[in-house]
C-alpha atoms as a PDB file:
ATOM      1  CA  UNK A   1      19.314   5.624  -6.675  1.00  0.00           C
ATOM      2  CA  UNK A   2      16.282   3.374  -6.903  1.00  0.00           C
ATOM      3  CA  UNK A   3      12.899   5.868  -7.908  1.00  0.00           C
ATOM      4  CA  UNK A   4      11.213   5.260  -4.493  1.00  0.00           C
ATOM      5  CA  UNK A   5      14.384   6.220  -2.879  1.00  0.00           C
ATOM      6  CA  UNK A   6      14.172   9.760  -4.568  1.00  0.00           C
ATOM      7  CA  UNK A   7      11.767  12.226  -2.621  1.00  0.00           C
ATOM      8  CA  UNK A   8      11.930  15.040  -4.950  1.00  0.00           C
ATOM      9  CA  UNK A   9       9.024  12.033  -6.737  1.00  0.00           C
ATOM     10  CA  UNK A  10       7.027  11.846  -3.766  1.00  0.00           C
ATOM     11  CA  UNK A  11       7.095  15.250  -3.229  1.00  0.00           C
ATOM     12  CA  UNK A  12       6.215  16.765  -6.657  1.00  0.00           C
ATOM     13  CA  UNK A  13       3.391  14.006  -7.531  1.00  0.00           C
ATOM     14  CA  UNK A  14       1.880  14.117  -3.845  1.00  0.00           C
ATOM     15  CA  UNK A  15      -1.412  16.487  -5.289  1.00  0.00           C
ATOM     16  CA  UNK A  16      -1.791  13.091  -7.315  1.00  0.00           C
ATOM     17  CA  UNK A  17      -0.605  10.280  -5.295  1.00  0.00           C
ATOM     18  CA  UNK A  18      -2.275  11.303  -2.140  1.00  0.00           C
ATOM     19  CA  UNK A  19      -5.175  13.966  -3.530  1.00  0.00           C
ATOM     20  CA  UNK A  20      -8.113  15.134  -0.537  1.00  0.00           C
ATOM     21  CA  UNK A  21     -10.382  12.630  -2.116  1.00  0.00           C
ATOM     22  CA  UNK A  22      -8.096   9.976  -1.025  1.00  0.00           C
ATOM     23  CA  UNK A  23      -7.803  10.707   2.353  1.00  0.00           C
ATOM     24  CA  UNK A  24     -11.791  11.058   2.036  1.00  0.00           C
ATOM     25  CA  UNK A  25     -11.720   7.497   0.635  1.00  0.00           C
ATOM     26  CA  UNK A  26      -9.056   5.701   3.715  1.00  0.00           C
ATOM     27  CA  UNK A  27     -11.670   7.990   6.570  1.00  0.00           C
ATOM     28  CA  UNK A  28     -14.934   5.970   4.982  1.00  0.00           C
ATOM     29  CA  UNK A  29     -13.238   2.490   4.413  1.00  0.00           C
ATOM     30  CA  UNK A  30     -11.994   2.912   7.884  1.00  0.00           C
ATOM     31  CA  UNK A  31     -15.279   3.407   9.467  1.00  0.00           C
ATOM     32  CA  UNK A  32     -17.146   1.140   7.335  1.00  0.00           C
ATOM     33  CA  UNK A  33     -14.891  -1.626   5.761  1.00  0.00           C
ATOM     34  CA  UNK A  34     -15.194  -5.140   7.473  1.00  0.00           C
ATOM     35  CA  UNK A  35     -11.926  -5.789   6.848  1.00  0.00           C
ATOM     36  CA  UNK A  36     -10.412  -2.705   8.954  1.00  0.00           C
ATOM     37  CA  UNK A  37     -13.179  -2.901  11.763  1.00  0.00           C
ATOM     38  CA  UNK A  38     -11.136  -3.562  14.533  1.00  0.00           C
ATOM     39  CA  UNK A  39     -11.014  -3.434  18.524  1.00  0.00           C
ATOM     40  CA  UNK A  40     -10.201  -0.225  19.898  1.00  0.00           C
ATOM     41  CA  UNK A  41      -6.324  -0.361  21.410  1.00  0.00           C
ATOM     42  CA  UNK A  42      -5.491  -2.857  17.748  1.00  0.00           C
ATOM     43  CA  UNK A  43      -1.979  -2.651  17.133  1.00  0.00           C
ATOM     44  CA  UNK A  44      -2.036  -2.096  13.019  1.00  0.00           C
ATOM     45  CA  UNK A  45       1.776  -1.391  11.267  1.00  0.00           C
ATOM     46  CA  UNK A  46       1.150   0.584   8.114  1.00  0.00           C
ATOM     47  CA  UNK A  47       3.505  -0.457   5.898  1.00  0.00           C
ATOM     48  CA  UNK A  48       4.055   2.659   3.057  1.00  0.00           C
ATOM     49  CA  UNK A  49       2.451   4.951   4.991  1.00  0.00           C
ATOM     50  CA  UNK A  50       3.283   7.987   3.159  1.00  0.00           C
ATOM     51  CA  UNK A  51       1.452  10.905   4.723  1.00  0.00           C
ATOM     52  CA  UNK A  52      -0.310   9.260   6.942  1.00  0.00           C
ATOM     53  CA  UNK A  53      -3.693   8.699   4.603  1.00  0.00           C
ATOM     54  CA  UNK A  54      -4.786   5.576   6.247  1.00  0.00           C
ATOM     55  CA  UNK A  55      -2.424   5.902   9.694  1.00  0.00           C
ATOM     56  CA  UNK A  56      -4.153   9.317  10.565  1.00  0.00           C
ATOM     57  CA  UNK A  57      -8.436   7.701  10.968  1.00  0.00           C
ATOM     58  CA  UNK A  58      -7.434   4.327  12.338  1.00  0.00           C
ATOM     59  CA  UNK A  59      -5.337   6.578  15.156  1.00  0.00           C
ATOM     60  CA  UNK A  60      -8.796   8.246  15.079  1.00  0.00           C
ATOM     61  CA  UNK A  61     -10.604   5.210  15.810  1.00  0.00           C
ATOM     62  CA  UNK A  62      -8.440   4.160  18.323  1.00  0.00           C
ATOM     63  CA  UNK A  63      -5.791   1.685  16.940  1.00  0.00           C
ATOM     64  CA  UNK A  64      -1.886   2.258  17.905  1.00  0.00           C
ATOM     65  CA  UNK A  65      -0.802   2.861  14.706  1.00  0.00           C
ATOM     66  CA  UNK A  66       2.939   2.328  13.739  1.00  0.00           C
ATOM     67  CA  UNK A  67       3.931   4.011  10.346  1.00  0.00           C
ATOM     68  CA  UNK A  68       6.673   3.075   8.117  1.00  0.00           C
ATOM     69  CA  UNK A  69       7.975   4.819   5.060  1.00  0.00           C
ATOM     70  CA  UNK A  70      11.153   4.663   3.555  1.00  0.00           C
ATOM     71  CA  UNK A  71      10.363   8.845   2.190  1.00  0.00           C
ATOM     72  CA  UNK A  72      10.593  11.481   5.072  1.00  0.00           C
ATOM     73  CA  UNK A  73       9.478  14.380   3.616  1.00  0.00           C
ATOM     74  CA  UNK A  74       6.176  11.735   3.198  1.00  0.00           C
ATOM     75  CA  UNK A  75       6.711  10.965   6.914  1.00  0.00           C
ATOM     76  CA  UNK A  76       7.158  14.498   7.472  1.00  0.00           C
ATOM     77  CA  UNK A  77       3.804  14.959   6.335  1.00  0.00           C
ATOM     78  CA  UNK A  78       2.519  12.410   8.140  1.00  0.00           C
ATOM     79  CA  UNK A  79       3.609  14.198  11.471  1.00  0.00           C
ATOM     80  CA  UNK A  80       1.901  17.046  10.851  1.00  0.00           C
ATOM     81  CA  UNK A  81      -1.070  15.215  10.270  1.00  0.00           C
ATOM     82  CA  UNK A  82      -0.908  13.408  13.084  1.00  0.00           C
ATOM     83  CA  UNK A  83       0.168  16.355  15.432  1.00  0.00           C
ATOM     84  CA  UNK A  84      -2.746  18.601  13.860  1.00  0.00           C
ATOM     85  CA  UNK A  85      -5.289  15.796  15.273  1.00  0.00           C
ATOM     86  CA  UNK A  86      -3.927  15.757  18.550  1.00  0.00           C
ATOM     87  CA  UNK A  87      -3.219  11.877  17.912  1.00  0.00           C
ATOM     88  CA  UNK A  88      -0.286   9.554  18.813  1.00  0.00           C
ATOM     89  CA  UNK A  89       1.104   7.774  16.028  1.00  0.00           C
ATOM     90  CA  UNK A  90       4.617   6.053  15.938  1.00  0.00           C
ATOM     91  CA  UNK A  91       6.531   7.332  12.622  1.00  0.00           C
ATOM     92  CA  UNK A  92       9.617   4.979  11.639  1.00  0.00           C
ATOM     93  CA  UNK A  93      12.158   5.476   9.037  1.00  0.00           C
ATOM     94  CA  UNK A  94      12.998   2.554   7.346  1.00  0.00           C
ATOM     95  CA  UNK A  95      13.036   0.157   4.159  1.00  0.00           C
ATOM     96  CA  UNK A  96      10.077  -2.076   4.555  1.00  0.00           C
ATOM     97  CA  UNK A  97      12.531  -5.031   3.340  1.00  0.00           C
ATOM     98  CA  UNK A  98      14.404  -4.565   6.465  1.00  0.00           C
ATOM     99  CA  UNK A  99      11.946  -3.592   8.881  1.00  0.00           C
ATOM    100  CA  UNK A 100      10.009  -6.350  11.139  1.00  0.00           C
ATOM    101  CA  UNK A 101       9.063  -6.080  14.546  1.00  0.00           C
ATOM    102  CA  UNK A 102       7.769 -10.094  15.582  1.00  0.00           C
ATOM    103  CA  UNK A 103       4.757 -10.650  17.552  1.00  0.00           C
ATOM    104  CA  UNK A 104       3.666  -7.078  17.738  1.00  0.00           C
ATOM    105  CA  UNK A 105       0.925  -6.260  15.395  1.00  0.00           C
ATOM    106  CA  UNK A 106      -2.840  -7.417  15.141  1.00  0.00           C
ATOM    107  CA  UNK A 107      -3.179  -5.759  11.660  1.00  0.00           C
ATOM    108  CA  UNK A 108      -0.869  -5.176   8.719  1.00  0.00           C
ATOM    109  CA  UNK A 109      -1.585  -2.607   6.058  1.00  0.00           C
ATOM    110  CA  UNK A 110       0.047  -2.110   2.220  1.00  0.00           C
ATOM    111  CA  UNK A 111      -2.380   0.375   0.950  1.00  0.00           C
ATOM    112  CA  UNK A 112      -2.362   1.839  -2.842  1.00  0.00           C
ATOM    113  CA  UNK A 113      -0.127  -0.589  -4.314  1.00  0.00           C
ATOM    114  CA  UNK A 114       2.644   0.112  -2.202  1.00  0.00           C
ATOM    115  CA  UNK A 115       4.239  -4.012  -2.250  1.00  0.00           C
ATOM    116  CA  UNK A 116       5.625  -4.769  -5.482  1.00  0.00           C
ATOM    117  CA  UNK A 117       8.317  -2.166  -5.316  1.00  0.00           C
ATOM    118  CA  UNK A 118      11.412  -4.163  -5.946  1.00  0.00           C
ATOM    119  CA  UNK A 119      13.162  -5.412  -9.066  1.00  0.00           C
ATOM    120  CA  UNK A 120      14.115  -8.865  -7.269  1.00  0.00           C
ATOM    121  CA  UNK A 121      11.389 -10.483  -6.862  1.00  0.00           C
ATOM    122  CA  UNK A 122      12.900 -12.371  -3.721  1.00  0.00           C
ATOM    123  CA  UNK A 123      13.096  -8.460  -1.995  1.00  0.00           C
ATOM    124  CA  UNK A 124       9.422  -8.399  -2.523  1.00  0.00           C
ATOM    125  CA  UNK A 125       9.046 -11.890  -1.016  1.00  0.00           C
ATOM    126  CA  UNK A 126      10.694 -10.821   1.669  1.00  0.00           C
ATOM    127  CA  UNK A 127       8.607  -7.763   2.739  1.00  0.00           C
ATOM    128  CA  UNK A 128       6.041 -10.741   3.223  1.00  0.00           C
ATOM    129  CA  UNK A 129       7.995 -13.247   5.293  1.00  0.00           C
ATOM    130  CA  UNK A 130       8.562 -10.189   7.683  1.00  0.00           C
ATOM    131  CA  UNK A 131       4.794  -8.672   7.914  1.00  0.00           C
ATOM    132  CA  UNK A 132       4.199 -11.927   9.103  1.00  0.00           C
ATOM    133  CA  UNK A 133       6.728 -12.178  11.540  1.00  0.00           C
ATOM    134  CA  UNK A 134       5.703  -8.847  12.787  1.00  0.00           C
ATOM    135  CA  UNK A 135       1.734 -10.006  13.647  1.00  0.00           C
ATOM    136  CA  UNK A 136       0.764 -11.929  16.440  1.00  0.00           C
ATOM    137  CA  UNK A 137      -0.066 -15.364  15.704  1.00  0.00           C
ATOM    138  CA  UNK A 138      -4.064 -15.139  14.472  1.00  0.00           C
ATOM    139  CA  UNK A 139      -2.833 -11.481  13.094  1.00  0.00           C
ATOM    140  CA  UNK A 140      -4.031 -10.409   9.916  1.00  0.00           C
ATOM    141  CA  UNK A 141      -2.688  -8.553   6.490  1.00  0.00           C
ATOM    142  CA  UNK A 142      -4.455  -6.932   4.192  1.00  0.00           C
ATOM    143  CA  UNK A 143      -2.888  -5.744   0.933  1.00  0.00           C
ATOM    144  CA  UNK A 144      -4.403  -3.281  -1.686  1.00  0.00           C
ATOM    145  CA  UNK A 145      -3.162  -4.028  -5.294  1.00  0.00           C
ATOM    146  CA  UNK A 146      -3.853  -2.875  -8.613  1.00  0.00           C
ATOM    147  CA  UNK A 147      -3.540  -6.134  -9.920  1.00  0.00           C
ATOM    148  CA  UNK A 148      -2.866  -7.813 -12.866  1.00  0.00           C
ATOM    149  CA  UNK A 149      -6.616  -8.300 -14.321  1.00  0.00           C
ATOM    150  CA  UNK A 150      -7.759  -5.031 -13.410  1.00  0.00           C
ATOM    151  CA  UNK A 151      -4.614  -3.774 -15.059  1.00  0.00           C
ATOM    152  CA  UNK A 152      -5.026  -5.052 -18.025  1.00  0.00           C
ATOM    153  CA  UNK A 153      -8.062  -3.321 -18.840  1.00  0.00           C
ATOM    154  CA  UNK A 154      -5.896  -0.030 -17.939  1.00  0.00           C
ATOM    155  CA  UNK A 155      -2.370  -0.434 -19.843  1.00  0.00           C
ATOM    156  CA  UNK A 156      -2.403   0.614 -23.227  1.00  0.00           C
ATOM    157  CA  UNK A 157      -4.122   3.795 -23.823  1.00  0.00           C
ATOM    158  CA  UNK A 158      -2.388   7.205 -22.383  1.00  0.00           C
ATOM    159  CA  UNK A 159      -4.338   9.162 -19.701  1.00  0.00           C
ATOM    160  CA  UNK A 160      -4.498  12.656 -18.663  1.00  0.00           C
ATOM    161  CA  UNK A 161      -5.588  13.216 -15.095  1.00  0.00           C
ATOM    162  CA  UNK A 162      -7.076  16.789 -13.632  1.00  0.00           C
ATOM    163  CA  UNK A 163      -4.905  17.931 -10.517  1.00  0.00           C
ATOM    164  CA  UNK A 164      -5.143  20.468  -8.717  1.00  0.00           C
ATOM    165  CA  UNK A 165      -3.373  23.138 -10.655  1.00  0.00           C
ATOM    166  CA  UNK A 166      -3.015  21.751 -14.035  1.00  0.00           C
ATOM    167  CA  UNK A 167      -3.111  18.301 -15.613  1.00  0.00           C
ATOM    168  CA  UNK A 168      -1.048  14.349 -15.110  1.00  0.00           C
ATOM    169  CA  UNK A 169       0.286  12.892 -18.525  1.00  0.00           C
ATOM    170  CA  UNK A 170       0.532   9.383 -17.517  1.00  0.00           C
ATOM    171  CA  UNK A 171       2.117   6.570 -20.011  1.00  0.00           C
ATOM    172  CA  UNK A 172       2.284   2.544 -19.252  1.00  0.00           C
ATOM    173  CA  UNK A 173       4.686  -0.041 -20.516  1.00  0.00           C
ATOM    174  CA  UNK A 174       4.670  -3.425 -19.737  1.00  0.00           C
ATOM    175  CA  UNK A 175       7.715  -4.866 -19.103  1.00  0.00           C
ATOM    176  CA  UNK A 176       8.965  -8.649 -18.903  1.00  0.00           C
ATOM    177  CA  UNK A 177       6.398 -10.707 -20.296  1.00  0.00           C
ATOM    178  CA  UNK A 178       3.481  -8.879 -18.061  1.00  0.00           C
ATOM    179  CA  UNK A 179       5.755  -9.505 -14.976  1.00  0.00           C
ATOM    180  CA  UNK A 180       6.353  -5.255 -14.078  1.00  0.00           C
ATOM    181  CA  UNK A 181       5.854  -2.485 -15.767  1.00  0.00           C
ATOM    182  CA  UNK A 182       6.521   1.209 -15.776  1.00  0.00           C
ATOM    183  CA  UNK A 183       4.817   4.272 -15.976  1.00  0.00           C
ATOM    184  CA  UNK A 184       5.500   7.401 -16.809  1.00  0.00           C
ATOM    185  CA  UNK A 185       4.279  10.627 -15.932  1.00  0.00           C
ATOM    186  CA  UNK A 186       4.058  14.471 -16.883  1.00  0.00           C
ATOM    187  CA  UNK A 187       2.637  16.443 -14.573  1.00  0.00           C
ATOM    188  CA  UNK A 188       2.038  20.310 -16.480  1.00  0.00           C
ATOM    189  CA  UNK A 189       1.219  23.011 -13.815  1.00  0.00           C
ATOM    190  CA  UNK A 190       1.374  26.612 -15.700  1.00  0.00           C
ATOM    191  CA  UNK A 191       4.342  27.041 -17.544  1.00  0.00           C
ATOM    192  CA  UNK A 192       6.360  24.265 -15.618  1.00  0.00           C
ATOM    193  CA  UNK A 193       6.708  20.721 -16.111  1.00  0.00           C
ATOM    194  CA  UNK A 194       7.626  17.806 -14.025  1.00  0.00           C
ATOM    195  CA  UNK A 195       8.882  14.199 -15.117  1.00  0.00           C
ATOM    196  CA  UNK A 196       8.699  11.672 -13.048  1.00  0.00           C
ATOM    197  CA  UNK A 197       8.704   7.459 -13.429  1.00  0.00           C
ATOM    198  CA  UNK A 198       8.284   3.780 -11.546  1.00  0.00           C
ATOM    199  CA  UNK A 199       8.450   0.349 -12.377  1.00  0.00           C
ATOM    200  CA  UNK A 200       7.199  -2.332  -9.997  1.00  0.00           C
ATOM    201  CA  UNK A 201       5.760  -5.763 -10.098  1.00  0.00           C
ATOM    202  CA  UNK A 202       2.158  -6.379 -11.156  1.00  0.00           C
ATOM    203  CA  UNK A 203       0.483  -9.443 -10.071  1.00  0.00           C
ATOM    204  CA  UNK A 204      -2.273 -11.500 -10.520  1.00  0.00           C
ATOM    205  CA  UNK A 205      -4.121 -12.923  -7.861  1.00  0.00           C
ATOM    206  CA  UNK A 206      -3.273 -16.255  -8.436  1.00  0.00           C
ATOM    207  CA  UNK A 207      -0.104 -15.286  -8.026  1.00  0.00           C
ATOM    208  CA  UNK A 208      -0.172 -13.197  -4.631  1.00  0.00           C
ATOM    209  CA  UNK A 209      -1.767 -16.108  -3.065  1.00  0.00           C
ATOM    210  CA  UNK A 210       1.490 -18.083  -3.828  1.00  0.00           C
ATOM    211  CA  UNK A 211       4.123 -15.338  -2.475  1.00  0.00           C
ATOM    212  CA  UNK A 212       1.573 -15.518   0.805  1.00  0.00           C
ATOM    213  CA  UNK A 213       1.527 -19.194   0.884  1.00  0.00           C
ATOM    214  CA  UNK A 214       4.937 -19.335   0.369  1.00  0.00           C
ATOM    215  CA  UNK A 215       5.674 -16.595   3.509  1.00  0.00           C
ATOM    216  CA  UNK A 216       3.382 -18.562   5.801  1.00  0.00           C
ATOM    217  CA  UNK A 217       0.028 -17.476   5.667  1.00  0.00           C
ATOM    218  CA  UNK A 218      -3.105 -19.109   5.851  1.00  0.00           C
ATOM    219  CA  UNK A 219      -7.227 -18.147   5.326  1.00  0.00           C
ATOM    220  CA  UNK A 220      -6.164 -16.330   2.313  1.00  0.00           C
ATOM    221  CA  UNK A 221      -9.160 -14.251   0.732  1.00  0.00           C
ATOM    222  CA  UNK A 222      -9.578 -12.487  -2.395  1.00  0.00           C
ATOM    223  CA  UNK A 223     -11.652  -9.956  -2.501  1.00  0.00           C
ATOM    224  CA  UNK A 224     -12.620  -6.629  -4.805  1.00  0.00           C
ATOM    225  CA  UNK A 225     -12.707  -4.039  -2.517  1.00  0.00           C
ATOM    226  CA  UNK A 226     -12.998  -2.540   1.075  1.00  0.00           C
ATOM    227  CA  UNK A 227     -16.664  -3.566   0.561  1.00  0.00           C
ATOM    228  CA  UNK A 228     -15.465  -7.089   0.828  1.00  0.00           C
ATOM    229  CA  UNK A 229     -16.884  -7.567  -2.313  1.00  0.00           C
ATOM    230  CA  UNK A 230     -16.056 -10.373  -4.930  1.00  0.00           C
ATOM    231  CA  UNK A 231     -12.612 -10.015  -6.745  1.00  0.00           C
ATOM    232  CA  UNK A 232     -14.635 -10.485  -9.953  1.00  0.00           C
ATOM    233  CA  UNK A 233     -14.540  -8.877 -13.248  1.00  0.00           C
ATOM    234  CA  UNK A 234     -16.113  -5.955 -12.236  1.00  0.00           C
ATOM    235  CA  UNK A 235     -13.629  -5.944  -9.537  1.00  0.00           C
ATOM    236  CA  UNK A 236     -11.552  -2.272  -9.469  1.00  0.00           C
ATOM    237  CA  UNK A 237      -8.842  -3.462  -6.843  1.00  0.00           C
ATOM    238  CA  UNK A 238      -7.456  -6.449  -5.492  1.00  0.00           C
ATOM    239  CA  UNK A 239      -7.679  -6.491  -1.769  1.00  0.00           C
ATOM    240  CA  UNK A 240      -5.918  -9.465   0.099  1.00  0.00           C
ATOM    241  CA  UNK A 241      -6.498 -11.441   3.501  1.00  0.00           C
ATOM    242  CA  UNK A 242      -4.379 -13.273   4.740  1.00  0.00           C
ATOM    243  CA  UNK A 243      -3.749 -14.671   8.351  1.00  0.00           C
ATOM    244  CA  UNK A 244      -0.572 -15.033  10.612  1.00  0.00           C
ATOM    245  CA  UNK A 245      -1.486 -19.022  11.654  1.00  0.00           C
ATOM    246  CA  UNK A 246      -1.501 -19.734  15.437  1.00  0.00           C
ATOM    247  CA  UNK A 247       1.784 -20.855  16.426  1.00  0.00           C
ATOM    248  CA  UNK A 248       1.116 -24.877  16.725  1.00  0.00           C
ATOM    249  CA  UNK A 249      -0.464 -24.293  13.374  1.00  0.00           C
ATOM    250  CA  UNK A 250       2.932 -22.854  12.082  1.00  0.00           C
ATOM    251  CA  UNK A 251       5.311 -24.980   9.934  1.00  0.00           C
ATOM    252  CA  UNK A 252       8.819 -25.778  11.807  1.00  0.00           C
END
């Protein structure tokens, strides 16, 4: 079993992966960001949904959300969400190498590092050859990363995180000549203690702009934040743009 496969690590780690203050955070980039201000009716695929952080206040806003999460306890979660705000969001089981839907989505979402996942790099590839079959031609994608730059001024030094009910132990390791890595956590709550690990790719941004070059995408912009601010060095995420070309703009 591959880690993101096992939900027992999305379950136990959820009070850190997907804390109140994040769901605070996706509410206020969704009704401020200009790179998530879209038409009401937008069709916007959410690709790693989990529990619905950034699915639940673009449904809000009025997009047709479609969520997809390999996890269901995650999607679980995201149902209840969802069904607590009266709002209609699509929830799909599935492995976001194999899942594509062409010509159906305005907007594409991988929020919170959620691409990178794969130990072969061509899987990873692949997850962006089908988000761009899946928009309409013009469609955007936007990907959050923790990328390479900004991780590099992380890595090295172990953290301990507050939680809610005790504290995160977290430990990096690069791997492969700064091409993945893997962490490891501890997360102590009273007298119990949980262990938990993943290992995924880290990338520059030079090098995302190749894999989306490569899959077919065009206008691609760099940028260091939902602020659309500069991906500079005082960047603290990578967020990506890039466009779905029209289809006479499209290579054979």
């Amino acid at each position: 079993m591959e880690w993101f496969e096992d939900d027992t690590f999305w379950v136990d780690f959820a009070g850190a992966l997907f804390a109140p203050a994040r769901r605070q955070e996706a509410a206020n980039w969704v009704a401020t960001s200009p790179l998530l201000d879209l038409p009401a009716g937008a069709a916007v695929l959410d690709l790693g949904c989990g529990p619905g952080t950034y699915a639940v206040p673009l449904a809000e806003r009025g997009a047709r959300v479609t969520g997809v999460d390999l996890s269901q306890a995650m999607l679980d979660r995201a149902r209840e969400a969802t069904e607590a705000g009266g709002l209609k969001v699509r929830l799909v089981r599935a492995d976001m190498r194999e899942f594509v839907e062409p010509d159906c989505y305005d907007l594409v979402i991988s929020m919170y590092t959620s691409f990178g996942y794969f130990a072969d790099p061509a899987q990873n590839q692949r997850v962006l050859d089908h988000a761009r079959r899946s928009l309409v031609p013009g469609g955007r994608l936007l990907l959050d990363l923790f990328s390479k730059e900004i991780f590099a001024r992380w890595a090295g030094v172990p953290k301990v995180v507050d939680v809610d009910g005790g504290s995160l132990f977290m430990r990096d390791t690069i791997l492969d000549d700064w091409t993945r890595f893997r962490s490891d956590w501890t997360l102590v709550q009273g007298d119990t203690a949980r262990h938990g690990f993943f290992e995924q790719f880290v990338y520059s941004a030079a090098e995302i702009r190749a894999m989306l070059t490569a899959a077919g995408f065009t206008g691609i912009r760099c940028f260091g934040g939902f602020a659309a601010e500069p991906y500079d060095n005082h960047a603290k995420r990578l967020v990506v743009e890039a466009i779905r070309p029209l289809d006479a703009e499209e290579a054979p």
